[in-house]
Protein backbone atom coordinates (compact mmCIF):
# COMPACT_ATOMS: atom_id res chain seq x y z
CA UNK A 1 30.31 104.38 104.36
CA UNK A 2 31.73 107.20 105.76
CA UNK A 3 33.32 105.05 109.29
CA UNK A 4 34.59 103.00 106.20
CA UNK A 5 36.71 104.99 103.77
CA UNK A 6 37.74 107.67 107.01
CA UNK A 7 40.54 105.22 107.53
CA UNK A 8 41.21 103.69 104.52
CA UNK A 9 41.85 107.17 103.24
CA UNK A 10 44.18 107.94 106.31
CA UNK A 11 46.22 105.16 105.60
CA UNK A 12 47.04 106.49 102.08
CA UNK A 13 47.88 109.38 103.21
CA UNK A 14 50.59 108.01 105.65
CA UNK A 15 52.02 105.78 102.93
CA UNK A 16 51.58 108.68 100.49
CA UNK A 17 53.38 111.17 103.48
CA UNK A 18 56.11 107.90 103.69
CA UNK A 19 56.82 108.25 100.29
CA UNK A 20 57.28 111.48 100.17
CA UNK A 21 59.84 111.73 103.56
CA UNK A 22 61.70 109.02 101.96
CA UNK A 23 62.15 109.45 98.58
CA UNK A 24 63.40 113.19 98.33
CA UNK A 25 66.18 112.54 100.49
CA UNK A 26 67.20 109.51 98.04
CA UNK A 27 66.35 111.16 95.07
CA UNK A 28 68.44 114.45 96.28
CA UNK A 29 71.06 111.81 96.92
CA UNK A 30 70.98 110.71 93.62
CA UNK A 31 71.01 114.32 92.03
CA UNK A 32 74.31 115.02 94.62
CA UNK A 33 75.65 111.97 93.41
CA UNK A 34 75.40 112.26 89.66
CA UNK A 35 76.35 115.91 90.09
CA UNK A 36 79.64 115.20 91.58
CA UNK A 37 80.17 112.55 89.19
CA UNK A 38 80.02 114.77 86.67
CA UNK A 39 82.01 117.40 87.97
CA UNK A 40 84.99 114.50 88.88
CA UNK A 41 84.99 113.78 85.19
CA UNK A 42 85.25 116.73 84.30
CA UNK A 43 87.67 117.64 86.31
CA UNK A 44 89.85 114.35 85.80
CA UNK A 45 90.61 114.61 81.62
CA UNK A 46 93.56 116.46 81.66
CA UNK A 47 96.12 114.97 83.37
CA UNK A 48 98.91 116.67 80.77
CA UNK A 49 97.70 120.09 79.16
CA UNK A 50 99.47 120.09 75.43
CA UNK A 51 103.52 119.07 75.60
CA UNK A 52 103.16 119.52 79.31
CA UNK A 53 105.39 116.27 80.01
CA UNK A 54 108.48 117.80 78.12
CA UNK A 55 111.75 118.65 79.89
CA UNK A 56 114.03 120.77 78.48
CA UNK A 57 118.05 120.28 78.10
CA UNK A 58 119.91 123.11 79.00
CA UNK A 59 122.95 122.17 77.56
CA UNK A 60 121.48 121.09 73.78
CA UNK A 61 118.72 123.38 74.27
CA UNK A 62 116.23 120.43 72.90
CA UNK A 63 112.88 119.98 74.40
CA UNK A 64 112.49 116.21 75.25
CA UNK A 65 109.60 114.09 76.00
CA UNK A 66 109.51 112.53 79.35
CA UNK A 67 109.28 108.43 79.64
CA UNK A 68 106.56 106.78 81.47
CA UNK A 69 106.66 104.89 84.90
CA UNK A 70 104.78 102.30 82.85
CA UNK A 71 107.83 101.43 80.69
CA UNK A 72 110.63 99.05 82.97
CA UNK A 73 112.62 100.79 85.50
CA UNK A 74 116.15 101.73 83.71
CA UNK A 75 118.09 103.34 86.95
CA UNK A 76 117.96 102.76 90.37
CA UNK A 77 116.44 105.62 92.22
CA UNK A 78 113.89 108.74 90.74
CA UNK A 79 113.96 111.30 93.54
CA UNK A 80 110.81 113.42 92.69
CA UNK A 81 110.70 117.35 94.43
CA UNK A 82 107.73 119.16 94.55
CA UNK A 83 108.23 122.82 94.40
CA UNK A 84 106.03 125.70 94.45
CA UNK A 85 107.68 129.23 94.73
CA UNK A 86 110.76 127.54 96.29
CA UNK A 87 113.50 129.73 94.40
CA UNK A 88 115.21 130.40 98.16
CA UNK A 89 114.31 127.19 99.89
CA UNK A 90 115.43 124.61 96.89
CA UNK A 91 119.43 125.38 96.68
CA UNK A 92 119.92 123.98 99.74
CA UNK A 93 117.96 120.95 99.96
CA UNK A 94 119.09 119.73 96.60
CA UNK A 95 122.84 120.49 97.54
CA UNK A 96 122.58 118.58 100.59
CA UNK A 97 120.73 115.48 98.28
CA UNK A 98 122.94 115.60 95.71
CA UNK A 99 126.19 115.69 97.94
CA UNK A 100 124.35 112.51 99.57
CA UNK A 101 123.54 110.73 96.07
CA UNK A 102 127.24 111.43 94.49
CA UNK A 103 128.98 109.88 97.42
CA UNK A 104 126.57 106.97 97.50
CA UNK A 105 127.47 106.49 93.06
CA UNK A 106 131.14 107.04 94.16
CA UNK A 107 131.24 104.25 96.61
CA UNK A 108 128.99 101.61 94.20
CA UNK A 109 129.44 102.64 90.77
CA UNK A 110 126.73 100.76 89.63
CA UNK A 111 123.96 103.03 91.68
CA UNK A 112 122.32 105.20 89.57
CA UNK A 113 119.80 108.10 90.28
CA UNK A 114 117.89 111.29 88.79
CA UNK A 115 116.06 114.09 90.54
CA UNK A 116 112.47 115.10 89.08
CA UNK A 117 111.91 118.73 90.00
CA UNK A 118 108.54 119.61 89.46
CA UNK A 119 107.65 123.06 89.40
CA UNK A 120 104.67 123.44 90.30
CA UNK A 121 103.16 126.89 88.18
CA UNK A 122 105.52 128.73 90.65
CA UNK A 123 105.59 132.73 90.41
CA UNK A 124 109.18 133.15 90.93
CA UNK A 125 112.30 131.77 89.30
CA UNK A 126 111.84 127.95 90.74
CA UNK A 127 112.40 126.65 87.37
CA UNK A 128 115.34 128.92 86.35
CA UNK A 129 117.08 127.90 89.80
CA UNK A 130 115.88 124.28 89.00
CA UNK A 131 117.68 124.57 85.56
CA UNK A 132 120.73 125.95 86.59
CA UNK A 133 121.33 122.54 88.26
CA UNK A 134 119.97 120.95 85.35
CA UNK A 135 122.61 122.76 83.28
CA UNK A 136 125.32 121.52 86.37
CA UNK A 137 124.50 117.85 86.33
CA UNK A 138 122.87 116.98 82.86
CA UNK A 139 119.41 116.15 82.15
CA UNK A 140 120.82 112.29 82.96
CA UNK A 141 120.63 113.27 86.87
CA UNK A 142 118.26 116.32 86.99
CA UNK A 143 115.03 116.85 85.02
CA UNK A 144 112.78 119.93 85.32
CA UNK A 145 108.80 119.31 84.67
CA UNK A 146 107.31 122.84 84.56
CA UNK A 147 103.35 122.65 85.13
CA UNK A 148 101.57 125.07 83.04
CA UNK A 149 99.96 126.03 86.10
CA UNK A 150 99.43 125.30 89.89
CA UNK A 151 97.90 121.80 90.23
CA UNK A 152 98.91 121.92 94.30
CA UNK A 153 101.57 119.87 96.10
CA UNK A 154 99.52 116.21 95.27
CA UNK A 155 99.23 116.84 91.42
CA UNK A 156 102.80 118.00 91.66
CA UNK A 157 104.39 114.88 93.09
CA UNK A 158 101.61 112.87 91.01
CA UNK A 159 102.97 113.68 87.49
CA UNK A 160 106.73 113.53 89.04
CA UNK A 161 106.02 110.17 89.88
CA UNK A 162 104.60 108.88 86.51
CA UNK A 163 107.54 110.15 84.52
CA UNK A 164 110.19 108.70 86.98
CA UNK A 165 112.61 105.94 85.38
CA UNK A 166 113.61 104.38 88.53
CA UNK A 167 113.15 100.97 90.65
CA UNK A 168 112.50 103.23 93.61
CA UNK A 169 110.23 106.28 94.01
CA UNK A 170 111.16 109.28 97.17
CA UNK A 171 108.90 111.68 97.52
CA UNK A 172 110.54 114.71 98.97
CA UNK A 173 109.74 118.32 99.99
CA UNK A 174 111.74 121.24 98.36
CA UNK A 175 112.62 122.58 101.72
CA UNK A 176 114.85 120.64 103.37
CA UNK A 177 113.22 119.44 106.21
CA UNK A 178 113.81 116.32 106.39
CA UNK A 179 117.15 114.59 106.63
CA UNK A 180 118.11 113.28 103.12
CA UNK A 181 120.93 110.68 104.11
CA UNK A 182 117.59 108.97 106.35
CA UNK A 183 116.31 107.54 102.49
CA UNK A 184 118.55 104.40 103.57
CA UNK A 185 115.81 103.87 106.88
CA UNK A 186 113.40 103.44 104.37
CA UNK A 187 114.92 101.63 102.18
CA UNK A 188 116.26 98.85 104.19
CA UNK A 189 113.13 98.57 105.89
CA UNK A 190 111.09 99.21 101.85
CA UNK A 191 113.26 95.88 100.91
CA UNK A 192 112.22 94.10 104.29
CA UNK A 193 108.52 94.41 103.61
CA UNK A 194 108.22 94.30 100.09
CA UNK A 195 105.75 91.90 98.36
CA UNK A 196 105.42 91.24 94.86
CA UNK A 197 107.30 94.17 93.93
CA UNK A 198 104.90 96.02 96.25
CA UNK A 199 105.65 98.60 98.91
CA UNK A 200 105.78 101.82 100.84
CA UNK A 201 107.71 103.21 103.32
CA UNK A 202 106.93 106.56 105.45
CA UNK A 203 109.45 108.58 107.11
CA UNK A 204 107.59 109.57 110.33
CA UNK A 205 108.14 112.16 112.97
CA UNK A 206 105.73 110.12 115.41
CA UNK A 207 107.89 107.17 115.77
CA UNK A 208 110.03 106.98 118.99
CA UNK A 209 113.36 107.15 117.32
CA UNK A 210 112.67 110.22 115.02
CA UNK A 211 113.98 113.86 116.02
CA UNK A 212 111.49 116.83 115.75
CA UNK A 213 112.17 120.11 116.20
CA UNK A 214 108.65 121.55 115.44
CA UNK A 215 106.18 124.30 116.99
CA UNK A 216 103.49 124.13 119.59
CA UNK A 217 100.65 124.90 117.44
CA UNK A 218 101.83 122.79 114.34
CA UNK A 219 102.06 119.75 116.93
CA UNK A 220 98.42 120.54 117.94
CA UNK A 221 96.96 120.85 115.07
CA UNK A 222 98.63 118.01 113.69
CA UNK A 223 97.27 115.52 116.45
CA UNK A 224 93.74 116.93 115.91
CA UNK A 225 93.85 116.08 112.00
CA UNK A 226 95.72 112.63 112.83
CA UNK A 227 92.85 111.88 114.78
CA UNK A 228 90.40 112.70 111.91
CA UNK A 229 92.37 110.54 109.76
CA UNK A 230 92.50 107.55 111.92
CA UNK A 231 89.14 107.77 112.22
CA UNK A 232 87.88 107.95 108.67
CA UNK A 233 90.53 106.63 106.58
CA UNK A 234 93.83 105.58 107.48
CA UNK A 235 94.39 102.99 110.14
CA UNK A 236 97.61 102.54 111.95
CA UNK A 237 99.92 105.15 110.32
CA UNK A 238 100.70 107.80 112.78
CA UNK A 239 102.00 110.75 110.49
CA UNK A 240 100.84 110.55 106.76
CA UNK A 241 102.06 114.33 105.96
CA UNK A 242 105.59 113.68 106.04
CA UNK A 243 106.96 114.34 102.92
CA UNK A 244 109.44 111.84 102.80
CA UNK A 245 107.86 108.38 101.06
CA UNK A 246 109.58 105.56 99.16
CA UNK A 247 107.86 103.53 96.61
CA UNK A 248 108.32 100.18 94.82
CA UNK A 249 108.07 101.54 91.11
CA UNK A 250 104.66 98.90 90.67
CA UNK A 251 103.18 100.84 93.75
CA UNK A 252 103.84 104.30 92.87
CA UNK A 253 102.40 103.17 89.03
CA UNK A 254 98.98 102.44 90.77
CA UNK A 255 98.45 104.36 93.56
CA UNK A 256 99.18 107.77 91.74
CA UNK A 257 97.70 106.71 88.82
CA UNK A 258 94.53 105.86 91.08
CA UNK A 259 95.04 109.68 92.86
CA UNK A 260 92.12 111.91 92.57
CA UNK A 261 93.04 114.49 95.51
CA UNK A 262 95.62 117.20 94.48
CA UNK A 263 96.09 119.19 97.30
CA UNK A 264 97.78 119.08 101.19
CA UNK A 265 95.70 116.20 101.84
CA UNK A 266 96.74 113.72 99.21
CA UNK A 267 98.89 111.73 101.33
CA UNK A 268 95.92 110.87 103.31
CA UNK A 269 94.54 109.47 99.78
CA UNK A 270 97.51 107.63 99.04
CA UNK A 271 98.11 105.69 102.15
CA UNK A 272 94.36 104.67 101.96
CA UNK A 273 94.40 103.43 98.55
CA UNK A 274 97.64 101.77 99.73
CA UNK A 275 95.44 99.87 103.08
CA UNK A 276 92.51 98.74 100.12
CA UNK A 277 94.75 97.47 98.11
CA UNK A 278 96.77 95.60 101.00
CA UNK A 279 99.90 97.30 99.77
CA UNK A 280 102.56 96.95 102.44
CA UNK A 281 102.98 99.95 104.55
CA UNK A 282 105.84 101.06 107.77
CA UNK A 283 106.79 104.00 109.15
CA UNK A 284 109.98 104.94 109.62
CA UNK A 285 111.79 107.47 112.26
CA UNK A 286 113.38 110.15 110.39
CA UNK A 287 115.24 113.24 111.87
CA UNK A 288 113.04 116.59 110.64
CA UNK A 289 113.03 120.08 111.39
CA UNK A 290 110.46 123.02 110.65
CA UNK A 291 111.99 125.14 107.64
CA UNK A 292 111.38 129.17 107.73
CA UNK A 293 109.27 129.75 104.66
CA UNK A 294 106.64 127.60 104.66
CA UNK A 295 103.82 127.95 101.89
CA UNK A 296 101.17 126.13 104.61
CA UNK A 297 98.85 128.26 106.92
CA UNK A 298 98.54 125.82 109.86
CA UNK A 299 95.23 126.73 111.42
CA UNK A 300 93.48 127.84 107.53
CA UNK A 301 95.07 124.75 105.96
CA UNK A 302 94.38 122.02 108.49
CA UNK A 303 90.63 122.93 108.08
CA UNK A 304 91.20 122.80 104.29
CA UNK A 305 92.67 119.06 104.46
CA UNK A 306 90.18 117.99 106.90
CA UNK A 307 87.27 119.11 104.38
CA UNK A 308 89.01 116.85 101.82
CA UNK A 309 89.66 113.89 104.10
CA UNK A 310 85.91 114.24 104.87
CA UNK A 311 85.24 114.36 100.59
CA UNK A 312 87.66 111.59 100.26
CA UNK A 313 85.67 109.14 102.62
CA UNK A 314 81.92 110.15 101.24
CA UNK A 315 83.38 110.04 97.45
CA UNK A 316 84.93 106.51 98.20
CA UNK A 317 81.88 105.65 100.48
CA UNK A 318 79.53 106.95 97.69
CA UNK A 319 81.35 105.37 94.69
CA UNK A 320 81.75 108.28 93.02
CA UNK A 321 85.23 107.78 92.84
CA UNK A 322 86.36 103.91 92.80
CA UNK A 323 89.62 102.20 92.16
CA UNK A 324 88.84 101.58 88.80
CA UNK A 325 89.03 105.58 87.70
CA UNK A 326 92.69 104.69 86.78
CA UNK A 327 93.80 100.93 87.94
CA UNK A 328 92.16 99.31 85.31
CA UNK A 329 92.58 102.13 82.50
């Protein structure tokens, strides 16, 4: 009896020991999974905090609700600036844009534009310096958006984006880096691409006829987190952190709507949801130089957007976060 049930009762232990190794790692799985669920949804409600999406008129002192990139396009061109603590930075780059845009309306009087400054919970006087052009131009051509508070450079251009009235979306840093007039690059080449009112173009500092005027360390570290990216996410695109993007008005509806990463690293998110949804995608050489002032650490923030390219792929990979967060909503 004994040379009997010695084995027998071996073998349930392995299968109970199997069990065991197997199951806690899928069950902790499980617990990680509906944990971070939780904490997305959380996270995710409030996309506006209470009359958030107001802009205020200088000139009739009125506070006015913004309209939705939902409703049909109504001008030609929303030019949407991102700006965090950019009271020095933004003069400049908004002269040099709106010198650029009032030639281009002189010349063909039926182009039409606006400029979305979002201020993004800035600690200086970004949104007075933002208003005074406001004031300048009329709310017709410049529109502030003050966030209650700092949702990063991604939930900046995000909201921008879904309160823009035009055909075309730019993307755009506050600081001048890039050259403005270069929009027409990536337009012609937006217009040679697009598909059923679907599109993206990228102004790129990789591409062969680009100019860069840009440091030794920021060029290293910006290979080693290209190489990440190619790797995990984004195939084919050689520099998604230029801030210089033009979107159809359909595409910038659903891929912002769609966005769940706020910070640096949302451009990575972007393009991605842009390659899964076989939205066409260039690059296009732009002229771009490094701008004294910048908000971004280079060695502290590169390891900060790697950690959420890494949380981008095992949230997609995990279905935690999916498509239909927003697309379908």
């Amino acid at each position: 009896c004994l040379h009997l049930t010695c084995p027998r009762s071996g073998m349930l232990f392995l299968l109970s020991f199997g069990l065991v190794v197997v199951s806690v790692p899928l069950l902790s799985l499980l617990i990680l999974r509906a944990y971070l669920l939780k904490s997305w949804n959380e996270s995710c409600k409030t996309l506006w905090f209470q009359d958030e999406n107001r802009y205020f008129d200088p000139k009739t002192r009125s506070s006015l609700e913004f309209p939705s990139v939902t409703e049909e396009a109504t001008i030609d061109l929303s030019v949407v600036i991102p700006a965090y603590n950019e009271s020095e930075r933004l003069p400049a780059m908004l002269d040099e844009a709106l010198e650029y845009l009032k030639e281009r309306e002189r010349k063909n009087k039926n182009f039409s534009y606006e400029l979305i400054i979002v201020d993004d919970g800035s600690k200086d006087n970004t949104y007075e310096t933002a208003l005074k052009y406001s004031l300048e131009e009329s709310v017709d051509k410049i529109r502030v958006l003050k966030l209650l508070q700092n949702r990063g450079k991604g939930g900046a251009v995000k909201r921008g984006m879904l309160c823009a009235r035009g055909g075309y979306l730019l993307m755009v840093d506050a600081d001048g880096a890039s050259k403005f007039s270069h929009i027409e690059r990536l337009e012609k080449r937006l217009k040679e691409i697009e598909t059923l009112a679907d599109g993206l173009t990228v102004g790129s500092r990789a591409n062969e006829d680009s100019a860069v005027d840009k440091s030794f360390l920021r060029k290293f570290l910006t290979w080693g987190f290209h190489t990440g990216v190619e790797i995990l996410c984004v195939k084919n695109v050689k520099d998604t952190q230029c801030g210089f993007k033009l979107f159809t008005r359909k595409s910038a509806h659903v891929l912002f709507r769609s966005l769940h990463i706020e910070r640096w690293a949302f451009d990575v998110e972007v393009l991605y949801l842009a390659q899964t949804l076989n939205i066409p995608i260039d690059e296009v050489g732009i002229h771009w130089h490094e701008i004294a002032g910048s908000k971004l650490s280079p060695f502290w923030d590169s390891l900060k957007m790697a950690r959420d390219v890494a949380k981008l792929r095992f949230m997609y990979l995990a279905r935690i976060w999916t498509l239909q967060d927003f697309v379908l909503s």
